[in-house]
Each structure stands twice: as structure tokens, then as C-alpha cells.
PDB file of N, CA and C in Angstrom:
ATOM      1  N   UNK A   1      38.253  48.125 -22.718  1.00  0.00           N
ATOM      2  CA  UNK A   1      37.989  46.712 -22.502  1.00  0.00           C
ATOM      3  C   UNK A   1      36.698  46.331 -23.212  1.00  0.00           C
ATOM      4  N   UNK A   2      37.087  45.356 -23.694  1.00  0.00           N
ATOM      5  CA  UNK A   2      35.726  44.721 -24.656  1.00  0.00           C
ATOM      6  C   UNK A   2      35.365  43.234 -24.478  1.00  0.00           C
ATOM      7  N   UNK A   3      34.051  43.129 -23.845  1.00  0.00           N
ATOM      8  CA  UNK A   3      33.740  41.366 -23.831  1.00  0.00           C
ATOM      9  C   UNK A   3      32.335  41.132 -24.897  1.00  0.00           C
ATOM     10  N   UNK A   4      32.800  39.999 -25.694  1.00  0.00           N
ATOM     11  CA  UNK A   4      31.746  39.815 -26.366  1.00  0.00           C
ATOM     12  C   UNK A   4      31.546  38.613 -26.551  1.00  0.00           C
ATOM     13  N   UNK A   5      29.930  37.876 -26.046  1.00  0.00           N
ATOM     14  CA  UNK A   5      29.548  37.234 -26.156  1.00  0.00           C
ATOM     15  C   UNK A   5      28.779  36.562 -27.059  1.00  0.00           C
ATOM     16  N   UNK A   6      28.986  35.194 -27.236  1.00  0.00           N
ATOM     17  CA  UNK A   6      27.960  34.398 -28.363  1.00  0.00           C
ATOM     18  C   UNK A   6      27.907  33.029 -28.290  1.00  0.00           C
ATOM     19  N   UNK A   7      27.190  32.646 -28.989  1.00  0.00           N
ATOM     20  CA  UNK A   7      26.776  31.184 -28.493  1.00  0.00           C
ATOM     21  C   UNK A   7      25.454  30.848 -28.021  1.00  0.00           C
ATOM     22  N   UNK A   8      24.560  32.150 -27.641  1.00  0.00           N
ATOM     23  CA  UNK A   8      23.428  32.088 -27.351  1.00  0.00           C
ATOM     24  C   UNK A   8      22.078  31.102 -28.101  1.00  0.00           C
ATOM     25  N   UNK A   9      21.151  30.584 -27.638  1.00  0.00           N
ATOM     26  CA  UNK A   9      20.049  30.103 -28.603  1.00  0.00           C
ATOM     27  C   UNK A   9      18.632  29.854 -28.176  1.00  0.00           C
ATOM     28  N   UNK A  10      18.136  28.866 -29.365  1.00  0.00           N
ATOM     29  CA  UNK A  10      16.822  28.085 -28.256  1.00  0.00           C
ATOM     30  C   UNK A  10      17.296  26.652 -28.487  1.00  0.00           C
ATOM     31  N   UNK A  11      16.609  26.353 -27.469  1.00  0.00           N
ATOM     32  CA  UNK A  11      17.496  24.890 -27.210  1.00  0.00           C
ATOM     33  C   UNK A  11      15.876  24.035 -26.412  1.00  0.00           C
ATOM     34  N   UNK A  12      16.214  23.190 -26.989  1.00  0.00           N
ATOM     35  CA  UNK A  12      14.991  22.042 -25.790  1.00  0.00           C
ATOM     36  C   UNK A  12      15.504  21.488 -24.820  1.00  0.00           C
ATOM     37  N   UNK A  13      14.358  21.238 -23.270  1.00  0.00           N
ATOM     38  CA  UNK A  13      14.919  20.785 -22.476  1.00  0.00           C
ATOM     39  C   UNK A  13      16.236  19.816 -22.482  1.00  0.00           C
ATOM     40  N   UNK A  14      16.810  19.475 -22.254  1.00  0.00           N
ATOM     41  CA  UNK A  14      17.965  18.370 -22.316  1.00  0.00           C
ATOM     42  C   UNK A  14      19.058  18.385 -23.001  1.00  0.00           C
ATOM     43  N   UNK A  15      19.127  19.928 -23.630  1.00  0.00           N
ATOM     44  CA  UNK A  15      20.009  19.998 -24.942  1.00  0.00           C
ATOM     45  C   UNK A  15      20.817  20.491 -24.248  1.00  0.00           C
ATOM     46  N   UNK A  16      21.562  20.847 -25.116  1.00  0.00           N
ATOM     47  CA  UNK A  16      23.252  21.619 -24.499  1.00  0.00           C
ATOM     48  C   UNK A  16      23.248  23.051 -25.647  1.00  0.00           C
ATOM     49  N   UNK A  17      24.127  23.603 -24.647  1.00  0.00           N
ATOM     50  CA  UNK A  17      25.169  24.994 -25.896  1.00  0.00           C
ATOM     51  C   UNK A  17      26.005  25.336 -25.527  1.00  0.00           C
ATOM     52  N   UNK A  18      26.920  25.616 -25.791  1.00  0.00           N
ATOM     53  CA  UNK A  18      28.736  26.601 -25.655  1.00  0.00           C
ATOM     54  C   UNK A  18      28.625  28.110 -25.526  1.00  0.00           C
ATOM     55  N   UNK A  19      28.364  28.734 -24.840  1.00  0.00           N
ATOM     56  CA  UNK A  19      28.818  30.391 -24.856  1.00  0.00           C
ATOM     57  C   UNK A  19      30.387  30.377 -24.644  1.00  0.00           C
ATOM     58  N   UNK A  20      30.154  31.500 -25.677  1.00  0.00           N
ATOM     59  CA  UNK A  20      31.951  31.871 -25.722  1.00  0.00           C
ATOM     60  C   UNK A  20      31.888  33.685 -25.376  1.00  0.00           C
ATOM     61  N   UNK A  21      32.855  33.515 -24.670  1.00  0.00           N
ATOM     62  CA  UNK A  21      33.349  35.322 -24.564  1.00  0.00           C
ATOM     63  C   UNK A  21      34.505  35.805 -24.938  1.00  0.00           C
ATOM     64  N   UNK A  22      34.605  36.723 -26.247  1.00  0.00           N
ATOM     65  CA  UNK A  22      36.125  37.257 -26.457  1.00  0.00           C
ATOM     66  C   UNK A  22      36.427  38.161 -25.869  1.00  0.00           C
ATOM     67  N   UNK A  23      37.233  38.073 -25.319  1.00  0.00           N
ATOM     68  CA  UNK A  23      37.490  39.500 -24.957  1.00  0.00           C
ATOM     69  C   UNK A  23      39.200  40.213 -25.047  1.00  0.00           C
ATOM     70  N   UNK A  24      39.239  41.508 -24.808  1.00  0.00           N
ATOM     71  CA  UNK A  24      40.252  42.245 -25.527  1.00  0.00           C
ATOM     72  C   UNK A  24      40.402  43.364 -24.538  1.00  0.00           C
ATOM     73  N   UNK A  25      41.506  43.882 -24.883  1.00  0.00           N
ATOM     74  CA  UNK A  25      41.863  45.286 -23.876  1.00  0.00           C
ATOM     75  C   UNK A  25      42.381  45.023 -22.296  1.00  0.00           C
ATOM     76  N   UNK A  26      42.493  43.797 -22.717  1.00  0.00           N
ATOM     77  CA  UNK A  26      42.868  43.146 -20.812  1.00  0.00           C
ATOM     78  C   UNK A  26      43.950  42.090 -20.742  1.00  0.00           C
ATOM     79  N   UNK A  27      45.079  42.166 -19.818  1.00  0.00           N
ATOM     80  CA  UNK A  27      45.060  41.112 -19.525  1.00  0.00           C
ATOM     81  C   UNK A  27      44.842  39.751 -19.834  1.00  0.00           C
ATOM     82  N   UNK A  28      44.213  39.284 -20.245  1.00  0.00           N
ATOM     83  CA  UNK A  28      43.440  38.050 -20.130  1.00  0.00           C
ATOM     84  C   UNK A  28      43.588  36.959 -19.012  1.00  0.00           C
ATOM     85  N   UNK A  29      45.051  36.467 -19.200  1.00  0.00           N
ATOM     86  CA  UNK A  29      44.929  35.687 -17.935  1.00  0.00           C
ATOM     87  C   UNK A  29      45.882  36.274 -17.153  1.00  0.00           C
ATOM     88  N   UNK A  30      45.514  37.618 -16.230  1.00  0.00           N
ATOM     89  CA  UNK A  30      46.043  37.884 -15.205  1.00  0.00           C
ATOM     90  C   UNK A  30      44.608  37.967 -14.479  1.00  0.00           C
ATOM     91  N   UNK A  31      42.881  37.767 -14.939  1.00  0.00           N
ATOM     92  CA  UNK A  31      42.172  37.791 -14.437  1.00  0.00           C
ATOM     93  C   UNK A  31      41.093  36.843 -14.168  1.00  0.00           C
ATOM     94  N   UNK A  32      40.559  37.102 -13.105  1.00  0.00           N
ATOM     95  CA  UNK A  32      38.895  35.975 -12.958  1.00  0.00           C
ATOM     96  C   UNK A  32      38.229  36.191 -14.326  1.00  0.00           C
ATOM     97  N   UNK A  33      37.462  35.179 -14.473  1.00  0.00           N
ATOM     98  CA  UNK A  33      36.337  35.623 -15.492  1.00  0.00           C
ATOM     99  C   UNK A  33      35.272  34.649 -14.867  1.00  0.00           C
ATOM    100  N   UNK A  34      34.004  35.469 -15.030  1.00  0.00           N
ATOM    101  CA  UNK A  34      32.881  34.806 -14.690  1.00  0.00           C
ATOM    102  C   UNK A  34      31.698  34.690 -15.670  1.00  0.00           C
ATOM    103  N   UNK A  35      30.963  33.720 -15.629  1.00  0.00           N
ATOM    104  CA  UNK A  35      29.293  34.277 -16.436  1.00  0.00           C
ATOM    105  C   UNK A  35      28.498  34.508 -15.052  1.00  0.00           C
ATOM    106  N   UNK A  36      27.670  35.173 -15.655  1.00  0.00           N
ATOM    107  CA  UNK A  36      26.205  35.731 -14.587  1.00  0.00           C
ATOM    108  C   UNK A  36      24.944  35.653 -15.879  1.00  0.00           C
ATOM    109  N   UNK A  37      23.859  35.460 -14.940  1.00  0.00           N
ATOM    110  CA  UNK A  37      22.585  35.202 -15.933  1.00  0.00           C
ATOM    111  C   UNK A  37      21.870  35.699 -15.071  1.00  0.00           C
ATOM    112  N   UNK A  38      20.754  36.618 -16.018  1.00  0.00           N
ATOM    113  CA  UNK A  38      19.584  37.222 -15.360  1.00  0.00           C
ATOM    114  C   UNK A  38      18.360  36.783 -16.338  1.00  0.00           C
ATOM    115  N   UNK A  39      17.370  36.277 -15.641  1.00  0.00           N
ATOM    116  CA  UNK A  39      16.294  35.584 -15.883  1.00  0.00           C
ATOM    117  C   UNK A  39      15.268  36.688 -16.101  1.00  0.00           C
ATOM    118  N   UNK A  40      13.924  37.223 -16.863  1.00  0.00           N
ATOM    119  CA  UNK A  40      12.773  37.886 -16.589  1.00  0.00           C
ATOM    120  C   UNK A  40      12.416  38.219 -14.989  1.00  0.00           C
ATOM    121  N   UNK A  41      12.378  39.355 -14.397  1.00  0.00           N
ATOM    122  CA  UNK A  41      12.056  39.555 -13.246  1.00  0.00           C
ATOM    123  C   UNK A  41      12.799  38.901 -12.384  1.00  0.00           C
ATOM    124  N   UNK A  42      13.739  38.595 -12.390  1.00  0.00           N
ATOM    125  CA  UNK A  42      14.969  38.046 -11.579  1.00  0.00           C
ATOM    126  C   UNK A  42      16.195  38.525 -11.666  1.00  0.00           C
ATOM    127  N   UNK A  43      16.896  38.408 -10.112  1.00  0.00           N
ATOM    128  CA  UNK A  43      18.472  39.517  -9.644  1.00  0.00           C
ATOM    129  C   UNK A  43      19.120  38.778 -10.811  1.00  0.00           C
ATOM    130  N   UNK A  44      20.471  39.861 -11.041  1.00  0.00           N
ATOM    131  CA  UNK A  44      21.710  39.040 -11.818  1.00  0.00           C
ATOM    132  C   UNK A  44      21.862  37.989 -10.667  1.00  0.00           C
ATOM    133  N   UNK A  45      22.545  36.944 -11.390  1.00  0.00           N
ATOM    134  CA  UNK A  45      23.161  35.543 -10.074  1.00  0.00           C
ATOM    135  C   UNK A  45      24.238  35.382 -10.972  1.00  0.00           C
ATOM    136  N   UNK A  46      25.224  34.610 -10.264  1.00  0.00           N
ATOM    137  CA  UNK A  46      26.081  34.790 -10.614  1.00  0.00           C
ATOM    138  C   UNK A  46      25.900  32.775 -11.178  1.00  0.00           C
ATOM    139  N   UNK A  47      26.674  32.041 -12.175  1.00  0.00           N
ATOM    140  CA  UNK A  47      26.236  31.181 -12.625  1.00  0.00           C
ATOM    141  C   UNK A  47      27.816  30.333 -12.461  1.00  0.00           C
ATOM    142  N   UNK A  48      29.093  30.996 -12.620  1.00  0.00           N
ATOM    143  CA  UNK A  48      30.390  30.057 -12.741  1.00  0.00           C
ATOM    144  C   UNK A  48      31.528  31.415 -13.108  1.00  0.00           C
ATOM    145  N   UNK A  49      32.518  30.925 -12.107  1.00  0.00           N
ATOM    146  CA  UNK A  49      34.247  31.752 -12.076  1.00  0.00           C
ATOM    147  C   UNK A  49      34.792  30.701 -12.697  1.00  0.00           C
ATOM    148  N   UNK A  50      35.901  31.174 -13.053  1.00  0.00           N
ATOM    149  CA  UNK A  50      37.287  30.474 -13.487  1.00  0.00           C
ATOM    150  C   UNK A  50      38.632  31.546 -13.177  1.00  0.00           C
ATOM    151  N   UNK A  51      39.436  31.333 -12.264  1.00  0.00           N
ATOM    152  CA  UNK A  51      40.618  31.860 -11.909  1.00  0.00           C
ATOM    153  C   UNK A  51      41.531  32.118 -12.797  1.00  0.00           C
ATOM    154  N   UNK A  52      42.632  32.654 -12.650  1.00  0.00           N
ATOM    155  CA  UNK A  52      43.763  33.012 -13.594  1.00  0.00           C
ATOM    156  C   UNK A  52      44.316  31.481 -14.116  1.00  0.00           C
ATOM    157  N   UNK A  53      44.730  30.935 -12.640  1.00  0.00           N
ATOM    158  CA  UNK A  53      45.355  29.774 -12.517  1.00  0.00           C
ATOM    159  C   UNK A  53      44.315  28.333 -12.970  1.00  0.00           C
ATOM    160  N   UNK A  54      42.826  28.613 -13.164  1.00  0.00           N
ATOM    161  CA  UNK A  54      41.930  27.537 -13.685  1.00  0.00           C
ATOM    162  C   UNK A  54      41.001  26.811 -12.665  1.00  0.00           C
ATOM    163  N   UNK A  55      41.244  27.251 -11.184  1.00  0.00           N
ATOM    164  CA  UNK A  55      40.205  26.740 -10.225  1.00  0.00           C
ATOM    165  C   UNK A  55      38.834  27.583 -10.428  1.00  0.00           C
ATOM    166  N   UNK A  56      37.715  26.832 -10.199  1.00  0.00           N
ATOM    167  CA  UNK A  56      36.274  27.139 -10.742  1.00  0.00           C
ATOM    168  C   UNK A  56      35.475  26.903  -9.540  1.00  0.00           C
ATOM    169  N   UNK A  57      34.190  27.729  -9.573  1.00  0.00           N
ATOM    170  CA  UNK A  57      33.349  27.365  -8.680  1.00  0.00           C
ATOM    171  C   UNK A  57      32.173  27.811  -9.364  1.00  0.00           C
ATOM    172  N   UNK A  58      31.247  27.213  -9.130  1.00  0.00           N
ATOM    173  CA  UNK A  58      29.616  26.991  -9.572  1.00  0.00           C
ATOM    174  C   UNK A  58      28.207  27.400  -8.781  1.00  0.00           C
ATOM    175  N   UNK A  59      27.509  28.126  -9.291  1.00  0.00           N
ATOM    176  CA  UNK A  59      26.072  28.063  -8.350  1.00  0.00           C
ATOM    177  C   UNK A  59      25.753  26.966  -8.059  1.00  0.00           C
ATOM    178  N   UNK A  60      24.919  26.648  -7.091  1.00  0.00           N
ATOM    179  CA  UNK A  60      24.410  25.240  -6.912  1.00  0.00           C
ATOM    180  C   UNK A  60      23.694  24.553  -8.133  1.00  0.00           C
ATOM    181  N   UNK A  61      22.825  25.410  -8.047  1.00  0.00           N
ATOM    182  CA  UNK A  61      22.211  24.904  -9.513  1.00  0.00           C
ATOM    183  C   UNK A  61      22.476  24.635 -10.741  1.00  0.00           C
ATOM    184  N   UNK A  62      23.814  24.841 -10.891  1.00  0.00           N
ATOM    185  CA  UNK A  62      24.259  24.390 -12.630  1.00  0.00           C
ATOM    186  C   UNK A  62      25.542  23.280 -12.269  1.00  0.00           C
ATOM    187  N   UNK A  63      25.782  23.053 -10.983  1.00  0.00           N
ATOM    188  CA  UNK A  63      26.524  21.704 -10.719  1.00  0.00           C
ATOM    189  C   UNK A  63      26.695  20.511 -11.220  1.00  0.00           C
ATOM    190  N   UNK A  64      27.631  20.258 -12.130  1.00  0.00           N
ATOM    191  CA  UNK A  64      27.515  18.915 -12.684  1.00  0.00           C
ATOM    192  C   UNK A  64      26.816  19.048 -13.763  1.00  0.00           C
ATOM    193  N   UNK A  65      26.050  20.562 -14.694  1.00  0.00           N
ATOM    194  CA  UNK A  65      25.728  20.338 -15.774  1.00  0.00           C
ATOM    195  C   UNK A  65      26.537  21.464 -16.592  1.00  0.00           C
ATOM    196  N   UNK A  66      26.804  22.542 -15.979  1.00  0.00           N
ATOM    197  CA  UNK A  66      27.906  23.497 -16.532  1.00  0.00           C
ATOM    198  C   UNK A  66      28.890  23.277 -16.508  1.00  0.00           C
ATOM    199  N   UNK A  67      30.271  23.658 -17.502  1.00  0.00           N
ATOM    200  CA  UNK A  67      31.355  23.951 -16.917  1.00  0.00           C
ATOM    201  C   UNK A  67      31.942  25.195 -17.549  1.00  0.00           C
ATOM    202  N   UNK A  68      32.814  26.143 -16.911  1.00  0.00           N
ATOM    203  CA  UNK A  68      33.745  27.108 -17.576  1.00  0.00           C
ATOM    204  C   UNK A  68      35.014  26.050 -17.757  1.00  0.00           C
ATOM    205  N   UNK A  69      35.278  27.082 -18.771  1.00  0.00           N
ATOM    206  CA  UNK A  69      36.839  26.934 -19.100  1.00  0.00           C
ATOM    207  C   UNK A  69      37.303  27.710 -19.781  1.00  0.00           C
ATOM    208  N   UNK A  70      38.841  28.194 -20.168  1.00  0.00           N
ATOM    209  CA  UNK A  70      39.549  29.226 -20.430  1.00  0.00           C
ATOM    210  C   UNK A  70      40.551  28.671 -21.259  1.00  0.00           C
ATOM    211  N   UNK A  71      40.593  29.549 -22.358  1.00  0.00           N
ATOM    212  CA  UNK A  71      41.472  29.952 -23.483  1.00  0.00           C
ATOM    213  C   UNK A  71      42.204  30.838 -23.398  1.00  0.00           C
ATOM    214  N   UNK A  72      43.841  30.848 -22.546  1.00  0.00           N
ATOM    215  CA  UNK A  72      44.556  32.237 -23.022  1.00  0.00           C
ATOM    216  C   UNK A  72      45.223  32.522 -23.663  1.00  0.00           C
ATOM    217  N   UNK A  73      45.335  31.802 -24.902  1.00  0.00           N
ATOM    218  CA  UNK A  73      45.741  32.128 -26.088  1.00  0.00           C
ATOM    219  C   UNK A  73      44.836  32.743 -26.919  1.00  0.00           C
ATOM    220  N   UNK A  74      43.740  32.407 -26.903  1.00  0.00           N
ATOM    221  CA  UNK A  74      42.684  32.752 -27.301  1.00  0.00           C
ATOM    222  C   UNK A  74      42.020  34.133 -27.005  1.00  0.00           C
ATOM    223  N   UNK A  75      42.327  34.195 -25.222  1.00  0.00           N
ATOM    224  CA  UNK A  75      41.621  35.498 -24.766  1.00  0.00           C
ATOM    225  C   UNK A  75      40.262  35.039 -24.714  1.00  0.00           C
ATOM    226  N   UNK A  76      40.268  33.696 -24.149  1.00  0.00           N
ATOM    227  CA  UNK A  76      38.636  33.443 -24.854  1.00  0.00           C
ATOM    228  C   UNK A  76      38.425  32.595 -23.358  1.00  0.00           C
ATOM    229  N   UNK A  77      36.608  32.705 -22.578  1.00  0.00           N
ATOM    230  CA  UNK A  77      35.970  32.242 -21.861  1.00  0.00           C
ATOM    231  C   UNK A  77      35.158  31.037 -22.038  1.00  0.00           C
ATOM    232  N   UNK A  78      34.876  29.907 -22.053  1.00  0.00           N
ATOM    233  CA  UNK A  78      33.738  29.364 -22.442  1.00  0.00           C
ATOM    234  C   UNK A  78      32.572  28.680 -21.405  1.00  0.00           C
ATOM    235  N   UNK A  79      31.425  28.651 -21.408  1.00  0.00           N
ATOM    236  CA  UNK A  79      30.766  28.330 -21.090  1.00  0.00           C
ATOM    237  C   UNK A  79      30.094  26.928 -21.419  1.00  0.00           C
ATOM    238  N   UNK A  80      30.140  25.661 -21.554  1.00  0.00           N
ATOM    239  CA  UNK A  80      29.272  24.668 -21.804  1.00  0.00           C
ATOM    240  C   UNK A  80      28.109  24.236 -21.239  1.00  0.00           C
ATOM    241  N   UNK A  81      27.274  24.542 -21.153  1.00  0.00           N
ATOM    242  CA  UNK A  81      25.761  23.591 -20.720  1.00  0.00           C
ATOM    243  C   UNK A  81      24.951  22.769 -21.134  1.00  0.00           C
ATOM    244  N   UNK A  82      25.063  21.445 -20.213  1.00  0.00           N
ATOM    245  CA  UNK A  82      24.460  20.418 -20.912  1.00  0.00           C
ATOM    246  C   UNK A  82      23.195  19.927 -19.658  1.00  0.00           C
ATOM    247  N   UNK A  83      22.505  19.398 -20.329  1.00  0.00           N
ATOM    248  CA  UNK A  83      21.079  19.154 -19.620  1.00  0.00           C
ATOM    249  C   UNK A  83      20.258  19.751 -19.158  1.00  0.00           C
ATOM    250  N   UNK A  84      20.071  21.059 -20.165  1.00  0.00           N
ATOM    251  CA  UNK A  84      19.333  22.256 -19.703  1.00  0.00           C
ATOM    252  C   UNK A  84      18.151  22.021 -19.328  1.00  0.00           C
ATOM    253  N   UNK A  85      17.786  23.007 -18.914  1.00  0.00           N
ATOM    254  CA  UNK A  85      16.225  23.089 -18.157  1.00  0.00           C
ATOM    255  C   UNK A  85      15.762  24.862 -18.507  1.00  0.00           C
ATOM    256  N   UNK A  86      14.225  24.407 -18.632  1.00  0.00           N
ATOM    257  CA  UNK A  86      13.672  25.318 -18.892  1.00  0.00           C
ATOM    258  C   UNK A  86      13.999  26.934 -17.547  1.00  0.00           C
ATOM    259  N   UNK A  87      14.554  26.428 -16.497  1.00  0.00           N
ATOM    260  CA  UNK A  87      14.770  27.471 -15.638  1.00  0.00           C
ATOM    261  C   UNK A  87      16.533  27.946 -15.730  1.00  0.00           C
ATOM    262  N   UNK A  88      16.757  27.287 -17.303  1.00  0.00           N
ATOM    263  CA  UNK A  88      18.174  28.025 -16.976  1.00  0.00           C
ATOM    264  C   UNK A  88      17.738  29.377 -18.246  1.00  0.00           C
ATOM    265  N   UNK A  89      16.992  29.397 -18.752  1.00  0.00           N
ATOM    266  CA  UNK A  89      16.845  30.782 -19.350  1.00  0.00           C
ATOM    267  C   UNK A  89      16.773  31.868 -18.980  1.00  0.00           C
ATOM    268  N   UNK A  90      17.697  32.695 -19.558  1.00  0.00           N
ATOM    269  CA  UNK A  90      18.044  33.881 -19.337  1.00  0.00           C
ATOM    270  C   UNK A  90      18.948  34.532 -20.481  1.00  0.00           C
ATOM    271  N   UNK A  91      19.580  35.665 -19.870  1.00  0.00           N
ATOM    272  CA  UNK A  91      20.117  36.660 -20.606  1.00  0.00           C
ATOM    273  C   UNK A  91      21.483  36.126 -19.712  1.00  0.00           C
ATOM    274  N   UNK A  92      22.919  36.006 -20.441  1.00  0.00           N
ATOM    275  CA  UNK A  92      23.934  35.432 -19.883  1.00  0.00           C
ATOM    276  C   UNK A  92      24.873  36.323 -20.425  1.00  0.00           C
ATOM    277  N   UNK A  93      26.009  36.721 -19.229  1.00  0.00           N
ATOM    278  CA  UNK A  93      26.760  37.568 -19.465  1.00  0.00           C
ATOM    279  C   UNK A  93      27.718  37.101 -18.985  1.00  0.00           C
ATOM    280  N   UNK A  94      29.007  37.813 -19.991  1.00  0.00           N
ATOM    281  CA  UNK A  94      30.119  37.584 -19.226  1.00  0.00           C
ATOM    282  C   UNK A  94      31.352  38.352 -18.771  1.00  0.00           C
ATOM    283  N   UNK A  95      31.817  38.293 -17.155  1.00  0.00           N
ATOM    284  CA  UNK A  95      31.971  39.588 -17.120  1.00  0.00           C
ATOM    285  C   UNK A  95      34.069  39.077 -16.343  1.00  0.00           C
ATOM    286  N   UNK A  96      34.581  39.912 -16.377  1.00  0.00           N
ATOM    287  CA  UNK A  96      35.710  40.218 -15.532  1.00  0.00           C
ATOM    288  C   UNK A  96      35.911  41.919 -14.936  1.00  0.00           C
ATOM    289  N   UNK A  97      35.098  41.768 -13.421  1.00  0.00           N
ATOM    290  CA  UNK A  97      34.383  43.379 -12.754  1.00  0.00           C
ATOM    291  C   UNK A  97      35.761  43.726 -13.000  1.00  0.00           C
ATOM    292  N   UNK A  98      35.147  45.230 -13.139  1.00  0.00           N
ATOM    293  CA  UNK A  98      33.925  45.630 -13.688  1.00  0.00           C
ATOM    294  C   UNK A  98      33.591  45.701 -14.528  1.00  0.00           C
ATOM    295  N   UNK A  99      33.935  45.016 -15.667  1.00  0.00           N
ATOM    296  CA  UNK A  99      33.808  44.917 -17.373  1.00  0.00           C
ATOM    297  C   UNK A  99      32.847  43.806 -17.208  1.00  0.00           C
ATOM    298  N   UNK A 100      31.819  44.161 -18.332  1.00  0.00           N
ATOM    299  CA  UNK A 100      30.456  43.180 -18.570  1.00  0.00           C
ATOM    300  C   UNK A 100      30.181  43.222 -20.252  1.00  0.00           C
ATOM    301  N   UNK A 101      30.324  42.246 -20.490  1.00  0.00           N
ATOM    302  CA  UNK A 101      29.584  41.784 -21.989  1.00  0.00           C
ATOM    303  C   UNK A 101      28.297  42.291 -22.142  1.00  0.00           C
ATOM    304  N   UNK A 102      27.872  42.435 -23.357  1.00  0.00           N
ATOM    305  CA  UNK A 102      26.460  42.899 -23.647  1.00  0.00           C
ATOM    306  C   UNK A 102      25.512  41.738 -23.629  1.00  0.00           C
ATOM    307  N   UNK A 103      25.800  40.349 -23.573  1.00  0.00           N
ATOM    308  CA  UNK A 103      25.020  39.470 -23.098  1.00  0.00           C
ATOM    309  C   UNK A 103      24.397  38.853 -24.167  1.00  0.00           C
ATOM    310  N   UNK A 104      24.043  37.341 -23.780  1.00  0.00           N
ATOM    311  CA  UNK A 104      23.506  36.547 -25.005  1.00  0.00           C
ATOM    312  C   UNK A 104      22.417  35.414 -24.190  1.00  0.00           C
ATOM    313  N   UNK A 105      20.875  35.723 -24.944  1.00  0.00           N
ATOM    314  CA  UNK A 105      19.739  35.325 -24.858  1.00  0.00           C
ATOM    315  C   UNK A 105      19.679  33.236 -25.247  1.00  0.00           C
ATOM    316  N   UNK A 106      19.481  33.157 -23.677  1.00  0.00           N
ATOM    317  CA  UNK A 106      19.710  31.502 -23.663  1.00  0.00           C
ATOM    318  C   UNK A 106      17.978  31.509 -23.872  1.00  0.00           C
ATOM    319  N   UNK A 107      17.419  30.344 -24.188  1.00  0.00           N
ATOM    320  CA  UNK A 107      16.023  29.984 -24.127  1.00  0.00           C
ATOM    321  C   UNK A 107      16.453  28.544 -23.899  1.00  0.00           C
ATOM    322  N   UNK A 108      15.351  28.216 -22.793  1.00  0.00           N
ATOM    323  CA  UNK A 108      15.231  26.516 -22.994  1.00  0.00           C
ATOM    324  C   UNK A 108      13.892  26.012 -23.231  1.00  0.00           C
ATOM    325  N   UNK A 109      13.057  25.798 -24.028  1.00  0.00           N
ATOM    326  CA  UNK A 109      11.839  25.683 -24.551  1.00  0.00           C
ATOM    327  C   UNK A 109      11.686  24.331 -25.501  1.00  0.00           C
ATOM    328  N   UNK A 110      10.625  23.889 -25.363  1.00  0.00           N
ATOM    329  CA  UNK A 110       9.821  23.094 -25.960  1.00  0.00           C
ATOM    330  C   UNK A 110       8.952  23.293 -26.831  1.00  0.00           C
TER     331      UNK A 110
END
């Protein structure tokens, strides 16, 4: 199983970006897929699911500015974030357990 992520950047407060995850060796849509982001000195958290069938759920904190969505033709995850904030930086992964992407470096900076 292989997930690979991209889409990562630096971005200024208020901006947006797309992470995408390919992934291969699976299934695709017989499974969840999630992102998780780990910040400097901070737990993994978990950030947004998307079901086989397309129901989603969100941390509190990226409510109304994230969304997942799913490609299964594609085999493909995406991530959109818009109206970032300097506290959404991190290292963002994307995973369907126990398979985890090697992860892609968000910055939100000024």
C-alpha cells in the first residue's frame, strides 16, 4: 500500500491550498480515508474523514474552512483549505489505518 501526498506549501494568512493523496495497493473505495496534521511539539489530530459512501466529518477547528473529497476513479483524496490561519501549520498526512502517507509541509506565514 502506497499513499502519497502533495499539494503542500507556504501560503499567507487567508490563502487557500488543495492536498491531494494518491494512493495505490488498496481498495480505494471500499475504504475511510482521512488527513491528520501534526504541528511542532504537538499530538497527531486528526483534521477530516471521508467514508466509502462520501459522509465526512471535521475537527472543530477546520469547520467551514476545509473540505475532503474523493476521487474513485482516480484513487485520489483531496483536501481543500481555504482561510488559513497561521495555526493550521503543520506536517499533513494522509492516511487509510493503518497505512500513512509520508506527509506534506503546510506553512501559513506572513
Amino acid at each position: 500500500v502506497q499513499l502519497v501526498e502533495s499539494g503542500g506549501g507556504l501560503v499567507e494568512p487567508g490563502g487557500s491550498l488543495r492536498l491531494s493523496c494518491a494512493a495505490s495497493g488498496i481498495s480505494f473505495n471500499l475504504y475511510a480515508m482521512s488527513w491528520y496534521r501534526q504541528a511542532p511539539g504537538k499530538q497527531r489530530e486528526l483534521v477530516a474523514t471521508i467514508l466509502p459512501g462520501g459522509a465526512t466529518n471535521y475537527a472543530n477547528s477546520v469547520k467551514g474552512r476545509f473540505a475532503i473529497s474523493r476521487d474513485n476513479a482516480k484513487n485520489t483524496v483531496y483536501l481543500q483549505m481555504n482561510s488559513l490561519k497561521p495555526e493550521d501549520t503543520a506536517v499533513y498526512y494522509c492516511t487509510s489505518i493503518p497505512h500513512w502517507g509520508q506527509g506534506t509541509q503546510v506553512t501559513v506565514s506572513s
